[in-house]
Every structure is written in C-alpha cells, then in structure tokens.
Protein backbone atom coordinates (compact mmCIF):
# COMPACT_ATOMS: atom_id res chain seq x y z
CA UNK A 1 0.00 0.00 0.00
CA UNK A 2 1.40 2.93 -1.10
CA UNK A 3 -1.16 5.39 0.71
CA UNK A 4 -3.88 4.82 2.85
CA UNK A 5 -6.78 6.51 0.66
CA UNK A 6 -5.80 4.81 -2.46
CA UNK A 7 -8.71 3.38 -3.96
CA UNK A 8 -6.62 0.12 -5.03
CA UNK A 9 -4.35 -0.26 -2.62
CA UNK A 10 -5.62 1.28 0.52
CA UNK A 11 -8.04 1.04 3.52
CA UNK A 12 -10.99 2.85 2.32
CA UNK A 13 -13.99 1.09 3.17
CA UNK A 14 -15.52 1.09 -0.26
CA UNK A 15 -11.81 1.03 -1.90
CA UNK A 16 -10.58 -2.82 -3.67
CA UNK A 17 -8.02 -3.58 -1.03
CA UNK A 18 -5.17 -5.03 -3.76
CA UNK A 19 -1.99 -6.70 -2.05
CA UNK A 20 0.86 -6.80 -4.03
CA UNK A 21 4.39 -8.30 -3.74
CA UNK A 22 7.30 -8.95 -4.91
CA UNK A 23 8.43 -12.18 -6.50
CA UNK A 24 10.77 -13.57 -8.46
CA UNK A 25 12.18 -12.79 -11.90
CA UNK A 26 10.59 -9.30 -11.31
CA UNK A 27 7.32 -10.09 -11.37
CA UNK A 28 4.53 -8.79 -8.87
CA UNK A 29 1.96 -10.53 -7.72
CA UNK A 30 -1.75 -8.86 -6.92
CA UNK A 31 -4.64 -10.21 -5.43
CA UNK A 32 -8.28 -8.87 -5.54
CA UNK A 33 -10.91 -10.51 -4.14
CA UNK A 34 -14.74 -10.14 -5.91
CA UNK A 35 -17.00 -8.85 -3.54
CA UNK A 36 -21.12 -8.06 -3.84
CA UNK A 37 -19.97 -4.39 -4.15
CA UNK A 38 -18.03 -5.24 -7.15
CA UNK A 39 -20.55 -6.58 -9.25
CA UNK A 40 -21.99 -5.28 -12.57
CA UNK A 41 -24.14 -7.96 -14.22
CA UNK A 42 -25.85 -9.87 -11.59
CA UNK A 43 -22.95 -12.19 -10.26
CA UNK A 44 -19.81 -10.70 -11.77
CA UNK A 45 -17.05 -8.19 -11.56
CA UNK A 46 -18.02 -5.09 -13.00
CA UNK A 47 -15.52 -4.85 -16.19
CA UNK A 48 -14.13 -0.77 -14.84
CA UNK A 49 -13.84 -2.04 -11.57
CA UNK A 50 -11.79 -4.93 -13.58
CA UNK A 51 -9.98 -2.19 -15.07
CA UNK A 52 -8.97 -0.76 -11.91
CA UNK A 53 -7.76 -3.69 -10.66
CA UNK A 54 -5.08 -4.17 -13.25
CA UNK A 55 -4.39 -0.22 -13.51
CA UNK A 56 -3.35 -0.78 -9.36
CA UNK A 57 -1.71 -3.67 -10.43
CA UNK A 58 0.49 -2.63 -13.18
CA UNK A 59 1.36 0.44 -10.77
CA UNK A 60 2.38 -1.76 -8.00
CA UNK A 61 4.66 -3.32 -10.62
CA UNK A 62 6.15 -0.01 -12.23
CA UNK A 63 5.73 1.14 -8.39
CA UNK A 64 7.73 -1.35 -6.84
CA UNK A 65 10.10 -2.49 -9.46
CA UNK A 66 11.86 1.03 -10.69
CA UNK A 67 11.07 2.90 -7.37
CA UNK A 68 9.79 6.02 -9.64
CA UNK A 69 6.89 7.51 -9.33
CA UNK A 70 4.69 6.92 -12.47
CA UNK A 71 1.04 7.36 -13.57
CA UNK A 72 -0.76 5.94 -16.38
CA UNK A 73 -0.62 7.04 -19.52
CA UNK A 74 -2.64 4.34 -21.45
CA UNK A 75 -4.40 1.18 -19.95
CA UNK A 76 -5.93 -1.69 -22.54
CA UNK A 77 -7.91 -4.74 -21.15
CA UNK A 78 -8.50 -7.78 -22.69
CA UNK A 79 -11.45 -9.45 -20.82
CA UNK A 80 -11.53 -13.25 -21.98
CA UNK A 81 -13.63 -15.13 -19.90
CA UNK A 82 -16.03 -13.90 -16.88
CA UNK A 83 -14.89 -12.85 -13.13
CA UNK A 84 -17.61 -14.58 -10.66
CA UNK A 85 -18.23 -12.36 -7.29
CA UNK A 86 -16.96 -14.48 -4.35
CA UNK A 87 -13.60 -15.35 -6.73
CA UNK A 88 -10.07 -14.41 -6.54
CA UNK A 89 -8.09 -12.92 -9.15
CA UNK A 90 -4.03 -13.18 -9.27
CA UNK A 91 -2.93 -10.81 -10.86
CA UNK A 92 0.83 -11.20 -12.23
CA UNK A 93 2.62 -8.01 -13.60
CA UNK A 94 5.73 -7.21 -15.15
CA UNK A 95 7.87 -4.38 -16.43
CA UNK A 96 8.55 -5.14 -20.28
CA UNK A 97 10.13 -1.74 -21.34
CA UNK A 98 11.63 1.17 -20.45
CA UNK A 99 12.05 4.39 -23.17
CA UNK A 100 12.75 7.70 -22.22
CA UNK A 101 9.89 8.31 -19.54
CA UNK A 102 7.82 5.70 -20.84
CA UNK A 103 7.24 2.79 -19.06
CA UNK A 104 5.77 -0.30 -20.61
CA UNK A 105 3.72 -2.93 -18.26
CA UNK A 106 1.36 -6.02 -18.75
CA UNK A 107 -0.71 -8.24 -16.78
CA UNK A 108 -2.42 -11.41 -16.73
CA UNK A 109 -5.43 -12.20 -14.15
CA UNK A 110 -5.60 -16.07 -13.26
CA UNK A 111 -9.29 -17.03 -11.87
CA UNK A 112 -8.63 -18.40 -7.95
CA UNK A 113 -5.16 -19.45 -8.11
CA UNK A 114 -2.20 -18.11 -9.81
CA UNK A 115 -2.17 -20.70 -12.10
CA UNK A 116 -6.03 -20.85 -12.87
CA UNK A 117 -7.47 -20.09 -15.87
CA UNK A 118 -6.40 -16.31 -17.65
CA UNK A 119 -9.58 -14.20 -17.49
CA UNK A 120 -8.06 -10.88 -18.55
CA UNK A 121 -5.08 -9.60 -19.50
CA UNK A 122 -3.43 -6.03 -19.79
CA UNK A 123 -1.24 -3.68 -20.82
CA UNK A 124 -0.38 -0.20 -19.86
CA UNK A 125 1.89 2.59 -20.59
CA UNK A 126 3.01 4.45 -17.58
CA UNK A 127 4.68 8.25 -17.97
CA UNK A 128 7.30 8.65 -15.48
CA UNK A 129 6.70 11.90 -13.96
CA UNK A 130 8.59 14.17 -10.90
CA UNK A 131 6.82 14.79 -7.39
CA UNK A 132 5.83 18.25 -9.25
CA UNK A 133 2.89 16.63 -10.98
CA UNK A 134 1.20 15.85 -7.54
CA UNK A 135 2.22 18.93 -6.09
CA UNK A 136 0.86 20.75 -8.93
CA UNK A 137 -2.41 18.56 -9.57
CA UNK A 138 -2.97 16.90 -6.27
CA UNK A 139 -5.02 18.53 -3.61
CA UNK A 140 -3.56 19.82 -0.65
CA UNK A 141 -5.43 18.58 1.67
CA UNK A 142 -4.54 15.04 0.53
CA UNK A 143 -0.87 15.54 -0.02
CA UNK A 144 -0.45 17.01 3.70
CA UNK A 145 -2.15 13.42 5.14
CA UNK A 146 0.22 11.93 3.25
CA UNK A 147 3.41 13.65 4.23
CA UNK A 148 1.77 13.07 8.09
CA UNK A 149 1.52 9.36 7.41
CA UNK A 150 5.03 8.84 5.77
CA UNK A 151 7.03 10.94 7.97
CA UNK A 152 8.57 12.64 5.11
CA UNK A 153 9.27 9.96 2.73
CA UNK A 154 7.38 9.83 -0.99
CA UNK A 155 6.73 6.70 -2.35
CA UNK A 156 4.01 7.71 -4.69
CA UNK A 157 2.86 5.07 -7.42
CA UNK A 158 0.00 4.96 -10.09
C-alpha cells in the first residue's frame, strides 16, 4: 500500500483492497478478491472495476520495481472469460520496457489461483513523472495526510 486513501491499494472502506508483492524474476503478484460491491451484471465483476484492478496492479509493478513515481498514460484490457463475485483474481505483472519516460507494463489475471485459468489480461503505458505533478495537480489537503503518514518519505505510485 502505497497510501492509505488509495482506492486500489488502501483502507478505504468502499476502496478494492489489492496486495501486491514482490516475487521472483521481477514479477509482482496482486490479489483482488470479488466482492457483492463489485458486481456489474448480476454475479460478476463489473468490467471498470476490472480495469482498476489491473491499472493498481500494473502500478504496484512499475511502483515497486523502478522505485519512480509513475502514472498511467494508457491502460488496454483484454477481458476473456467472466470474473464470478466471491472469486479471486491473481494478478501477475511485469515491467517489459523502459524508453525515455515511458514505461511499458502487462498483466495477466488467473481465476482463484495463480495458475487458474487467464480471465483478462493487460497492458499499460506508464509516464514517469517528478513529485511536481502531484504537487501541482494533487489537492492539498490530501498531499499534507500523506506527508503526516510517511514521515517525510514519498513513495508515490500509479
């Protein structure tokens, strides 16, 4: 979690509540459990909330793997079979290129164990930007709670 009020990644009540870590050969692995609140068509994941899932997830990757802070630039989802509420995706994300201050990531989402069946995959291009963007676009308010809750340190992902 790279800040409490993150809809992915954080503690808000209403938020997804990803976990990601680190494995080997530089992958990162995400989880997101499909809740009643998630739901679009009666019994599955509601495809943005999909979308969200693997945005957090490729950011976690980008995140976690370079160390710079990043937001997304472009995000394409390929959505191949359904996501049941009450399932568990596993998400696994990787880092395939780096040019200039683009950063390219993609994802695939295994159905209730990382080696279950693919139901999406993704890819996303992530523009490397300096703690100036969220100074500059970011509300105040927000950026001061986090400064209180990291004692100083930035570790701001997509």
């Amino acid at each position: 979690m790279h800040y409490a009020e993150c809809f992915g990644c954080g503690e808000l009540e209403t938020g997804l509540h990803i976990r990601s870590t680190i494995g080997e050969h530089e992958r990162v692995f995400s989880q997101f459990k499909v809740t009643d609140a998630h739901q679009g068509a009666p019994g599955l994941a509601h495809g943005g909330l999909l979308a969200c899932a693997f945005d957090e997830a490729l950011g976690a990757a980008v995140g976690n793997l370079l160390r710079r802070p990043a937001v997304t630039g472009k995000l394409e989802t390929d959505f191949l079979r359904p996501v049941p509420v009450g399932s568990t995706l596993f998400i696994i994300a990787t880092v395939d290129g780096i040019a200039g201050r683009k950063i390219y990531a993609s994802a695939n989402g295994h159905l209730d164990a990382e080696d279950g069946p693919v139901a999406l995959r993704a890819r996303g291009l992530f523009v490397e930007v300096g703690f100036e963007h969220f100074s500059t676009h970011g509300h105040p308010d927000a950026l001061d709670k986090m400064r209180q809750t990291r004692d100083g340190e930035w570790d701001i992902n997509p």
